[in-house]
Protein backbone atom coordinates (compact mmCIF):
# COMPACT_ATOMS: atom_id res chain seq x y z
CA UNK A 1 28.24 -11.34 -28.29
CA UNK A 2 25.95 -8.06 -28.64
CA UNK A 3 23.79 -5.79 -26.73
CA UNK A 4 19.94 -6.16 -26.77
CA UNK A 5 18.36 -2.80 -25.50
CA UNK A 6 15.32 -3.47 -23.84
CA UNK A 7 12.17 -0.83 -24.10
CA UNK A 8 9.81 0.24 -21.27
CA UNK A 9 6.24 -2.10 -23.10
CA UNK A 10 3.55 -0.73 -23.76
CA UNK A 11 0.92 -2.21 -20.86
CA UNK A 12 -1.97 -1.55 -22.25
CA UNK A 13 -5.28 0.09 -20.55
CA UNK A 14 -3.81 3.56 -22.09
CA UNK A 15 -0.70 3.61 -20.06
CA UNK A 16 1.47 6.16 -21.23
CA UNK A 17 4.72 5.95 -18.12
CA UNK A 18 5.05 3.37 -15.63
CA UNK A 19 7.25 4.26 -12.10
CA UNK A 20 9.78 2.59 -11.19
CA UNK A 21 8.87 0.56 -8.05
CA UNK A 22 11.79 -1.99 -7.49
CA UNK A 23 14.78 -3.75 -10.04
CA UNK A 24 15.06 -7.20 -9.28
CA UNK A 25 18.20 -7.86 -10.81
CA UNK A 26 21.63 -5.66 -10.86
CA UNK A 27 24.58 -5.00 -13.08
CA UNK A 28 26.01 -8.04 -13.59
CA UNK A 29 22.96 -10.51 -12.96
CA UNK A 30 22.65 -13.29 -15.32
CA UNK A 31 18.97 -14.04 -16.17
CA UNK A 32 16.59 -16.49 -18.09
CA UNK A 33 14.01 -15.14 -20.26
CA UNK A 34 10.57 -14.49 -18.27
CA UNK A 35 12.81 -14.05 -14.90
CA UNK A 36 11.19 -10.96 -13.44
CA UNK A 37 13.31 -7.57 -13.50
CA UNK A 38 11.70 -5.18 -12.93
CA UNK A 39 8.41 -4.19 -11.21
CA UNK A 40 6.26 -0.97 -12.36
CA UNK A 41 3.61 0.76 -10.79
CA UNK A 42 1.23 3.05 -13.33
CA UNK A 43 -2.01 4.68 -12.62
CA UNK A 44 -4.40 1.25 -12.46
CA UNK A 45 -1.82 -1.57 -11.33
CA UNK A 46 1.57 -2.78 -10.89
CA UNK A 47 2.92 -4.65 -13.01
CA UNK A 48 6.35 -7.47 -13.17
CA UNK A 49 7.98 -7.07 -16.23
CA UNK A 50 9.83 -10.17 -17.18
CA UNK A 51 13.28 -10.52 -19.52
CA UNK A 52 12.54 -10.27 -22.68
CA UNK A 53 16.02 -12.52 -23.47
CA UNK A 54 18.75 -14.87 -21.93
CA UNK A 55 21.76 -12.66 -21.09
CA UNK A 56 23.43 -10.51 -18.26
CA UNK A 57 22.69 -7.06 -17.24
CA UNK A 58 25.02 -4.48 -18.35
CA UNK A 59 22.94 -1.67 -17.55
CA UNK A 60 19.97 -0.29 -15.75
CA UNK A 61 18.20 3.12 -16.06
CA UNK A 62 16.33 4.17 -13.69
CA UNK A 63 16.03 4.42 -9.97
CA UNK A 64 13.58 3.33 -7.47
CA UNK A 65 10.87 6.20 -7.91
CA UNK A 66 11.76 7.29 -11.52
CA UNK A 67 8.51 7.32 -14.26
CA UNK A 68 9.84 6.20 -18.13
CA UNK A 69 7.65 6.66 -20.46
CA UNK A 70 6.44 4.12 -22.56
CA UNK A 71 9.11 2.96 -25.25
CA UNK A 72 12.34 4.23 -23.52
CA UNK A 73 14.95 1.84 -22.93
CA UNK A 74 15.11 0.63 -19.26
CA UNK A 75 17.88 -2.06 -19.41
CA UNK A 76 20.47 -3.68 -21.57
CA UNK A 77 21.61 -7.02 -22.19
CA UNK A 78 24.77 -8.61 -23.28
CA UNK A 79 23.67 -11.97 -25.38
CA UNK A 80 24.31 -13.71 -27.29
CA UNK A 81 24.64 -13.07 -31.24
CA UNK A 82 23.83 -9.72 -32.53
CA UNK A 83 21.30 -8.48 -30.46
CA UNK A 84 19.29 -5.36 -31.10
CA UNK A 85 22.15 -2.48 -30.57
CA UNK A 86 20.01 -0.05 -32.88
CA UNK A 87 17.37 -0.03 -30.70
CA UNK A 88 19.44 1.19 -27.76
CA UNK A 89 18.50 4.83 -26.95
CA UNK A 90 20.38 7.17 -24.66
CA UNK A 91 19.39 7.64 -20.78
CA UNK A 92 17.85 10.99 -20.07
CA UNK A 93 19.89 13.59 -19.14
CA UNK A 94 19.59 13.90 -15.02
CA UNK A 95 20.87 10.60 -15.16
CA UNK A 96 23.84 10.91 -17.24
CA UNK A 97 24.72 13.65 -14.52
CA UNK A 98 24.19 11.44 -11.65
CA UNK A 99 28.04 9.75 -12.12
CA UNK A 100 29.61 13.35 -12.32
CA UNK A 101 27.68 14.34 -8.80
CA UNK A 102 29.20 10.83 -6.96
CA UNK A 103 32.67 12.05 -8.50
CA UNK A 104 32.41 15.24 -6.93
CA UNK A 105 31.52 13.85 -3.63
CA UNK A 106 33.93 14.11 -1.27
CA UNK A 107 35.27 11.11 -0.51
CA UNK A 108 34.17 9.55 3.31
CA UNK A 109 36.73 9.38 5.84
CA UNK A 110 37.48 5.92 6.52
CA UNK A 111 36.90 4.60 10.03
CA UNK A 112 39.64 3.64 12.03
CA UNK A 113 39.90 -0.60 12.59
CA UNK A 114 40.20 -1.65 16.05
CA UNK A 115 43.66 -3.02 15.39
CA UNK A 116 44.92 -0.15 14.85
CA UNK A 117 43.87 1.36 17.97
CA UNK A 118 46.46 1.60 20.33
CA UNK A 119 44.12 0.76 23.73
CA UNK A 120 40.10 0.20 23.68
CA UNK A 121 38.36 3.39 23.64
CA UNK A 122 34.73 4.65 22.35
CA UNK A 123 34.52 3.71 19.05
CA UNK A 124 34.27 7.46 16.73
CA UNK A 125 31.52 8.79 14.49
CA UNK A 126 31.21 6.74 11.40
CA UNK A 127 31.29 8.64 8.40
CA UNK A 128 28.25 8.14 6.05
CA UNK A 129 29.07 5.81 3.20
CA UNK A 130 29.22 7.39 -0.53
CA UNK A 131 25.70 7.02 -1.95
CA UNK A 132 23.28 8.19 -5.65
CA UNK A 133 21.53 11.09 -3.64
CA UNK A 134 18.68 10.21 -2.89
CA UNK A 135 18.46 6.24 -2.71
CA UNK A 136 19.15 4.85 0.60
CA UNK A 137 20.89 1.84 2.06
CA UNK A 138 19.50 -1.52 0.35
CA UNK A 139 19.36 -4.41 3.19
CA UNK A 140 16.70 -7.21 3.83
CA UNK A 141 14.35 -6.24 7.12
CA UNK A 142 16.43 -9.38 9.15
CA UNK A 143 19.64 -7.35 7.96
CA UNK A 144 17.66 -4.11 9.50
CA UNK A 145 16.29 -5.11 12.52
CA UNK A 146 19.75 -6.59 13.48
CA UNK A 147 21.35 -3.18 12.93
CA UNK A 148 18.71 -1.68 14.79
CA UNK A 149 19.04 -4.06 17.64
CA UNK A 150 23.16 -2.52 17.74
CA UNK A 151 22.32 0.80 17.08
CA UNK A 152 24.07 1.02 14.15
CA UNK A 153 22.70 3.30 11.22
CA UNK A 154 22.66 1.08 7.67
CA UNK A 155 23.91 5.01 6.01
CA UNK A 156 27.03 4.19 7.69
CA UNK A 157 27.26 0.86 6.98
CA UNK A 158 29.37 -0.30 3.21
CA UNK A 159 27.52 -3.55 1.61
CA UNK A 160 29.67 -5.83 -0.60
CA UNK A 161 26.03 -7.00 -2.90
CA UNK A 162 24.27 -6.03 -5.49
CA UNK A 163 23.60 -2.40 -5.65
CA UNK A 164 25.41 -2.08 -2.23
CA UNK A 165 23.08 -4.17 -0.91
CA UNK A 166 24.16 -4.82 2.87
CA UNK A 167 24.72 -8.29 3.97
CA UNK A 168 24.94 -9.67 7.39
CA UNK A 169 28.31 -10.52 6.93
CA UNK A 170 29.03 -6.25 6.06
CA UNK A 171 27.23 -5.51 9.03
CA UNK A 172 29.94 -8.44 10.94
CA UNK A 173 32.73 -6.44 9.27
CA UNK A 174 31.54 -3.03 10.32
CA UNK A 175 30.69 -4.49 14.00
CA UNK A 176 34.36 -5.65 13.88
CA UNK A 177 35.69 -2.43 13.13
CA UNK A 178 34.72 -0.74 16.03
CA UNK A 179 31.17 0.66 16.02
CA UNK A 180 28.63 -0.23 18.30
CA UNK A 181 25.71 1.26 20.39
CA UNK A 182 26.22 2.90 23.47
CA UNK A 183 24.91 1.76 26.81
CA UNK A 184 23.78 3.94 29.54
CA UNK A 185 22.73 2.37 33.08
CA UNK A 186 19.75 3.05 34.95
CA UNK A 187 20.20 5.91 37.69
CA UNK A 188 18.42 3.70 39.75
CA UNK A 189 20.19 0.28 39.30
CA UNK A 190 18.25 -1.15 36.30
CA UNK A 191 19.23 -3.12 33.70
CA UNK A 192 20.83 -0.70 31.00
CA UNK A 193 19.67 0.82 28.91
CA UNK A 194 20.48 1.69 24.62
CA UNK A 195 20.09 5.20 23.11
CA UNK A 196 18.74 5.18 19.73
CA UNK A 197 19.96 8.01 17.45
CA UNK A 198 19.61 6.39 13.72
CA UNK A 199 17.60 7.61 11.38
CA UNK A 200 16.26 6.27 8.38
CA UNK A 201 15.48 8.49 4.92
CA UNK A 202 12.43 6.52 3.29
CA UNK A 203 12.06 7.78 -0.24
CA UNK A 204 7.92 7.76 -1.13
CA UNK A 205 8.01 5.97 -4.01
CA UNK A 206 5.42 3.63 -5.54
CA UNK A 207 2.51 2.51 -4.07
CA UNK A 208 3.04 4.99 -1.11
CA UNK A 209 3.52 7.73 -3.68
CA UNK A 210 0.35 7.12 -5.18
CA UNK A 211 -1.49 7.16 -2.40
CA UNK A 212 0.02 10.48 -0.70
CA UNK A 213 -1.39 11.96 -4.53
CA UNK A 214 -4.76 10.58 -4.26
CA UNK A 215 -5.06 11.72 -0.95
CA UNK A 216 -4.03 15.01 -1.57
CA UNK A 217 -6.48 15.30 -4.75
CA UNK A 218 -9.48 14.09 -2.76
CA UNK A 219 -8.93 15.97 0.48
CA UNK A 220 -7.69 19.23 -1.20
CA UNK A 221 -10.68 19.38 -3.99
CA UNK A 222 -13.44 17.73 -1.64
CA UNK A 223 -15.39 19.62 0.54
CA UNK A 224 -15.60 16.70 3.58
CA UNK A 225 -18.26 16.85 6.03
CA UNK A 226 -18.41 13.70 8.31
CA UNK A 227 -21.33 12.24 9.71
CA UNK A 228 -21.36 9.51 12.67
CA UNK A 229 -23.87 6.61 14.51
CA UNK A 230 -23.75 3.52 16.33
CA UNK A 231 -25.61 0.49 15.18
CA UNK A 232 -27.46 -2.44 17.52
CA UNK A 233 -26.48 -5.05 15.56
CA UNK A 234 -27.50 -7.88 18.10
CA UNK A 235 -30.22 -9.72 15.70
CA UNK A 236 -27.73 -9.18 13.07
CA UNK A 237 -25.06 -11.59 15.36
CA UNK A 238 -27.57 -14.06 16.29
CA UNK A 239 -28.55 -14.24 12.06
CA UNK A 240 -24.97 -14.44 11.29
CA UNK A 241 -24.15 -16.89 14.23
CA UNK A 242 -27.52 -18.93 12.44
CA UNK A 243 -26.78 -19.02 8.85
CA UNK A 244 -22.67 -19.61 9.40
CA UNK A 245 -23.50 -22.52 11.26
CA UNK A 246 -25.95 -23.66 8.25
CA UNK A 247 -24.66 -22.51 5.64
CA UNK A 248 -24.24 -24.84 2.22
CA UNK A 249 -21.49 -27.04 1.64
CA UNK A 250 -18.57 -24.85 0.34
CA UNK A 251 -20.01 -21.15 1.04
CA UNK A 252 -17.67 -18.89 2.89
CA UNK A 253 -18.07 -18.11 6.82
CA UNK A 254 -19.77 -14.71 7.02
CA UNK A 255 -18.47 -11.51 8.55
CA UNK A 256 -20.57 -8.48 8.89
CA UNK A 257 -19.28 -6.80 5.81
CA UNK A 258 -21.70 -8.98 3.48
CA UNK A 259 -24.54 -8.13 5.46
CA UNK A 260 -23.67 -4.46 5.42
CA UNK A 261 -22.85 -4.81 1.28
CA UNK A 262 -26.25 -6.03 0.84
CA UNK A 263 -28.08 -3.08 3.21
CA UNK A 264 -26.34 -0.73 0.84
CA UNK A 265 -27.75 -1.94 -1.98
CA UNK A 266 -31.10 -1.41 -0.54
CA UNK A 267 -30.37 1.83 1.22
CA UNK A 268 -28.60 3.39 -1.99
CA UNK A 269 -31.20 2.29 -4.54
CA UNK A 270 -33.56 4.82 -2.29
CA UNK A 271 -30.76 7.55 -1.77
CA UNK A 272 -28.79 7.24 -5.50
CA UNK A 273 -27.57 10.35 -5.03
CA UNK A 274 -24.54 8.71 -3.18
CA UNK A 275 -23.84 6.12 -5.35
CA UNK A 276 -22.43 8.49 -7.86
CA UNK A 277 -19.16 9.96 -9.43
CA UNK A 278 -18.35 13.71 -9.27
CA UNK A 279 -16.32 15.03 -12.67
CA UNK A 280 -15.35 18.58 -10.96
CA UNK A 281 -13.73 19.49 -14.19
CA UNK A 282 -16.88 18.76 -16.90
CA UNK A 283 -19.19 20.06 -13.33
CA UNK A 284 -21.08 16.37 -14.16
CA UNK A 285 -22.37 13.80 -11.33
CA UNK A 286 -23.22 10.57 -13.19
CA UNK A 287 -25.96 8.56 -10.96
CA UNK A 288 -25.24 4.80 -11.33
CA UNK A 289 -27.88 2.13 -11.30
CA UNK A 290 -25.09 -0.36 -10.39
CA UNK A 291 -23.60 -0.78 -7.10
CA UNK A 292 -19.72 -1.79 -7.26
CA UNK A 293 -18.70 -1.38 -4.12
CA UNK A 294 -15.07 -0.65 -2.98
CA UNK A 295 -13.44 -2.77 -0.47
CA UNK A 296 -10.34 -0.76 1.45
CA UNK A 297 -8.20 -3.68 1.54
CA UNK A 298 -4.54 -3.00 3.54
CA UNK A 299 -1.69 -5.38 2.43
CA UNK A 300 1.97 -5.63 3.06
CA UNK A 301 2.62 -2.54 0.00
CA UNK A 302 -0.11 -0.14 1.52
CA UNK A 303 -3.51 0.01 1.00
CA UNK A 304 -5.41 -1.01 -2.30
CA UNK A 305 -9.24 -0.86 -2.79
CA UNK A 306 -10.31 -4.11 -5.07
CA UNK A 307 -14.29 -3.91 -6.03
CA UNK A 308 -17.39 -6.14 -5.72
CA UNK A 309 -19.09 -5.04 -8.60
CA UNK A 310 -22.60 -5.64 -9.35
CA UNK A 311 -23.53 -6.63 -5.86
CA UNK A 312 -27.24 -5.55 -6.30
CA UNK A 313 -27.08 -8.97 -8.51
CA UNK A 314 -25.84 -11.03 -5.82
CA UNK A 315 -27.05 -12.20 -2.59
CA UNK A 316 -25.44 -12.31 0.49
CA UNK A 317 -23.21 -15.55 0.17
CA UNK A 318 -22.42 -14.54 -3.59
CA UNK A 319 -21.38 -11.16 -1.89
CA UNK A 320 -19.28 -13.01 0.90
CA UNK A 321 -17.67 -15.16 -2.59
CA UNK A 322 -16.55 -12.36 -4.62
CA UNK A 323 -15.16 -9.70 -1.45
CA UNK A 324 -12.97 -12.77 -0.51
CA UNK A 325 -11.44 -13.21 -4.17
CA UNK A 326 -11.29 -10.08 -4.46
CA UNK A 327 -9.35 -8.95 -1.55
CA UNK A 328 -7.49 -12.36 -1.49
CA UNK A 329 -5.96 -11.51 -4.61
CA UNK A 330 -5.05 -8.20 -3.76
CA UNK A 331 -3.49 -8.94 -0.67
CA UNK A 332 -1.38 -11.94 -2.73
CA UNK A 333 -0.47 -9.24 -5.00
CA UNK A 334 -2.49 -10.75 -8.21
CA UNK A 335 -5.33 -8.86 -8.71
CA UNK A 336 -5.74 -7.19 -12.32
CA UNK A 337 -6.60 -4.20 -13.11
CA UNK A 338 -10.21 -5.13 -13.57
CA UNK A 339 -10.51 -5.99 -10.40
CA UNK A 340 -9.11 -2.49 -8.84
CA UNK A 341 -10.91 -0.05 -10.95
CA UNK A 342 -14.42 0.72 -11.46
CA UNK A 343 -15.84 1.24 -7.63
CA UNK A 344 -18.70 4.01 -7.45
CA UNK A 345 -18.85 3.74 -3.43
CA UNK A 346 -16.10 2.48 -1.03
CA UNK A 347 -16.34 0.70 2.54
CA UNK A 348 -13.44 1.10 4.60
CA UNK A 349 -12.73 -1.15 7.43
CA UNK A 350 -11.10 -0.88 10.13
CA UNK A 351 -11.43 -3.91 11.49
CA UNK A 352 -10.15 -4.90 14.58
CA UNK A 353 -8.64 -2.05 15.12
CA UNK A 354 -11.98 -0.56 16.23
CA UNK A 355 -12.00 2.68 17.17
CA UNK A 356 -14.78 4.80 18.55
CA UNK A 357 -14.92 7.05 15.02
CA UNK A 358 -13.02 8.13 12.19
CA UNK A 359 -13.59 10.79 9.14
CA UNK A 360 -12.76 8.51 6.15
CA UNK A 361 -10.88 10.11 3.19
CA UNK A 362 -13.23 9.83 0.12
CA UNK A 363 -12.41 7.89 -2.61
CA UNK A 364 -12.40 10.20 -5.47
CA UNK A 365 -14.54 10.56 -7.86
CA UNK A 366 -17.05 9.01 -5.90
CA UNK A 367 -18.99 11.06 -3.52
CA UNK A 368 -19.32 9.59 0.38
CA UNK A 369 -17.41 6.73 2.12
CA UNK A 370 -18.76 4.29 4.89
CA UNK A 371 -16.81 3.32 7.33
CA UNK A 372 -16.96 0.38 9.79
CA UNK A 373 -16.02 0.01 13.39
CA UNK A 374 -15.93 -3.35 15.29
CA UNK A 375 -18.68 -4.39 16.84
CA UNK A 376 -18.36 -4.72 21.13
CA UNK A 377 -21.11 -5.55 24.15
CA UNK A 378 -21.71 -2.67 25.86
CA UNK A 379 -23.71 -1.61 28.60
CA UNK A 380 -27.19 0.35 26.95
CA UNK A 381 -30.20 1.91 27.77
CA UNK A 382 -33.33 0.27 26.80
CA UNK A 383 -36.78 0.70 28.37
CA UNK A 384 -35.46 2.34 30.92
CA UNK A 385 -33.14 -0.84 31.85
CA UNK A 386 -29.36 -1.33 31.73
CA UNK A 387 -28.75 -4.29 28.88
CA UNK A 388 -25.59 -5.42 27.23
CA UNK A 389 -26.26 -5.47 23.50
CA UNK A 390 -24.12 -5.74 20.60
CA UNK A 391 -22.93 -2.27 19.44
CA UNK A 392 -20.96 -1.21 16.29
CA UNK A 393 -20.15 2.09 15.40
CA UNK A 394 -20.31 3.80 11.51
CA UNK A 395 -18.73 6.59 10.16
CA UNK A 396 -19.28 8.12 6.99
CA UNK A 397 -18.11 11.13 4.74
CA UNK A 398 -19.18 12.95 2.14
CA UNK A 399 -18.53 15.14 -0.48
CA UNK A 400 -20.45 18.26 0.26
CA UNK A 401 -20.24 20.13 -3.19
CA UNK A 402 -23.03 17.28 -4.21
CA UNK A 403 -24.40 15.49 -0.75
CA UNK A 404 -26.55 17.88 1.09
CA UNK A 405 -26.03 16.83 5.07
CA UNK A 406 -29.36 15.41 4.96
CA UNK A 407 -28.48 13.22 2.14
CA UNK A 408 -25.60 11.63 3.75
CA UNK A 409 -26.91 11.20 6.92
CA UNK A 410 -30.05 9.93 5.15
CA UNK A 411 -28.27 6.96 3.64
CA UNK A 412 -26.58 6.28 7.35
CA UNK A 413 -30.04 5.91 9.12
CA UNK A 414 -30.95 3.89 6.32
CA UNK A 415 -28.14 1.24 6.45
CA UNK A 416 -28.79 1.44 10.50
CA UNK A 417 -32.30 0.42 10.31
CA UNK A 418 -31.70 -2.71 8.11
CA UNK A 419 -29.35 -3.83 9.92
CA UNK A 420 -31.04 -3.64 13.18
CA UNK A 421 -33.34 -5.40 11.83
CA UNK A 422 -31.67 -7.69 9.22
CA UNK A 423 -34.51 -9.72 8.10
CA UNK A 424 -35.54 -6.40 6.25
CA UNK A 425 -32.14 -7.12 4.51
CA UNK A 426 -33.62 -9.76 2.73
CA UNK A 427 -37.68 -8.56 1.74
């Protein structure tokens, strides 16, 4: 048997570090080649990293939230015949430290079992169990909600898997030991009632991380000013209503972001000031003759923004096409990185959600952000009548360093008027 050390690869794209967003396998895991172990998040995409080799895990470096650079080993092997023990590096230093830390924890008080209680009484404070500061209880969201549902806190909780990965079975075993919510009837004869006091410590790791750093980049270093209007877009319905129920054999049902993709085009081609990119450190704005539009896409690891690109070459079903794949993808977790870099201005949805208004974070480098409201009947004024029409409400920001205020609220009046009157969409 031997040891084959295992090397953060090299992704490509000029990716120097990757982060650490979730192992997939643990100390003692037996795996196939091309099983996946280990998923990394860098600065364009994340990124499964399969097993290079048959074998079982021996050891792991890295945490949930760690960056390795590029060509560090990240995991070891034992496999069969000789291996590659002289490519085996040593850990970096914090983490050689992290084993002397756990031994100078104090060890927990154990809880006391219910047999050896002499009579039933309140069950007592469980002591936190022993954990790597800074990582918090592994358990799947069934094994979560459960221990919410008892008011039980995971932290106190010891799990028997992987990683201390808490099973329902540990949470049965800590149940039977004693701990349990406490119930407090209603003062006025209602059914009772459970107080909640667990907390949960969510490391920001990932995804989440990179987001919280984007944001703070865009909104610390852009100069926001907001800009807001509301949009008649009852011809638009009735077009949409028309050409969904004709449209060709295999095109996609149409929402309202295709038609508004496709009044951008036009309205930016007269305003290409906002289609642009800001450099704040070379003080350049580089114009672009294309349009790749953003999409803010949400998905079940945060929020992405996949691109349309080269939507002033497509019409409106073609625009429809590619936002679906697109966002599809992303939301299925596949999309590359070609399809999440590359955006020059960004429509964020929020669907049906609604909301009367919002003050989008820009999407930096670019310059302004559009965002979309749902649309609604409401009661209007219109020749001096009360009418129910088809509202939807816009709101847009703007990076104020390069976008005078008439320039951004320019480009708003001119999406409004084609699509209040949508056949202009299409001259």
């Amino acid at each position: 048997m031997g040891t084959f050390a295992f090397k953060m690869p090299d992704i490509g794209e000029g990716v120097v570090e990757g982060e650490v967003v979730e192992w997939m396998v643990a100390v003692g895991d037996v795996v196939k080649e091309d099983d996946p172990i280990l998923s990394v998040m860098t600065d364009k995409a994340t990124v499964e990293i399969p097993s290079p080799v048959d074998g079982k895990v021996t050891k792991v470096i890295g945490e949930a939230g760690d960056i390795l650079p590029v060509g560090v080993v990240c995991i070891e092997f034992e496999v069969d015949g000789a291996g590659n023990a002289s490519a085996s590096e040593e850990a970096p230093a914090k983490k050689e430290e992290a084993p002397a830390k756990e031994e100078a924890a104090p060890a927990p008080t154990p809880a006391p079992k219910a047999a050896q209680a002499p009579a039933p009484a309140p069950a007592p404070a469980a002591a936190a169990v022993a954990r790597a500061p800074g990582t918090k209880a592994l358990a799947s969201p069934a094994v979560r909600q459960r221990a919410r549902e008892a008011n039980i806190s995971l932290d106190h909780v010891a799990g028997s898997g992987p990683a201390g990965r808490i099973s329902h079975a540990d949470l049965d075993t800590h149940i039977a030991g004693g701990a349990s919510g406490a119930s407090r009837s209603s003062p006025v004869g209602g059914r009772a009632r459970t107080e909640l006091n667990g907390t949960e410590a969510m490391k920001v790791i990932g995804l989440r991380r990179k987001i919280a750093d984007s944001m703070i980049a865009s909104y610390s270093t852009i100069p926001h000013f907001s800009y807001f209007e509301e949009v008649d877009v009852t011809a638009l319905e009735e077009l949409r209503q028309h050409l969904n129920a004709t449209r060709p054999e295999g095109a996609p049902k149409l929402t309202y972001l295709p038609f508004i993709m496709q009044a951008l085009v036009k309205a930016l081609a007269e305003r290409p000031e906002c289609n642009a990119l800001y450099d704040d450190e070379a003080n350049v704005v580089t114009r672009h003759e294309a349009i790749n539009l953003g999409i803010a896409t949400q998905t079940d690891r945060g929020l992405f923004v996949p691109v349309v690109k080269h939507v002033e070459a497509m019409d409106i079903w073609q625009s429809a096409t590619e936002m679906g794949r697109v966002t599809s993808a992303t939301r299925d977790g596949k999309a590359g990185v070609e399809d999440l870099t590359g955006s020059t201005f960004t429509i964020t949805s929020l669907g049906r959600l609604g909301g009367l208004g919002a003050t989008p974070i820009i999407n930096k480098p670019e310059v302004g952000i559009l965002g979309v409201h749902n649309a609604k009947d409401r009661a209007v004024v219109r020749n001096g009548a009360v009418v129910i029409r088809r509202m939807m409400n816009l709101s847009s920001s703007w990076d104020h360093r390069v976008v005078d205020g008439h320039d951004g609220a320019s480009l708003v009046q001119l999406v409004k008027t084609y699509l209040e009157n949508p056949a202009t969409i299409f001259m």
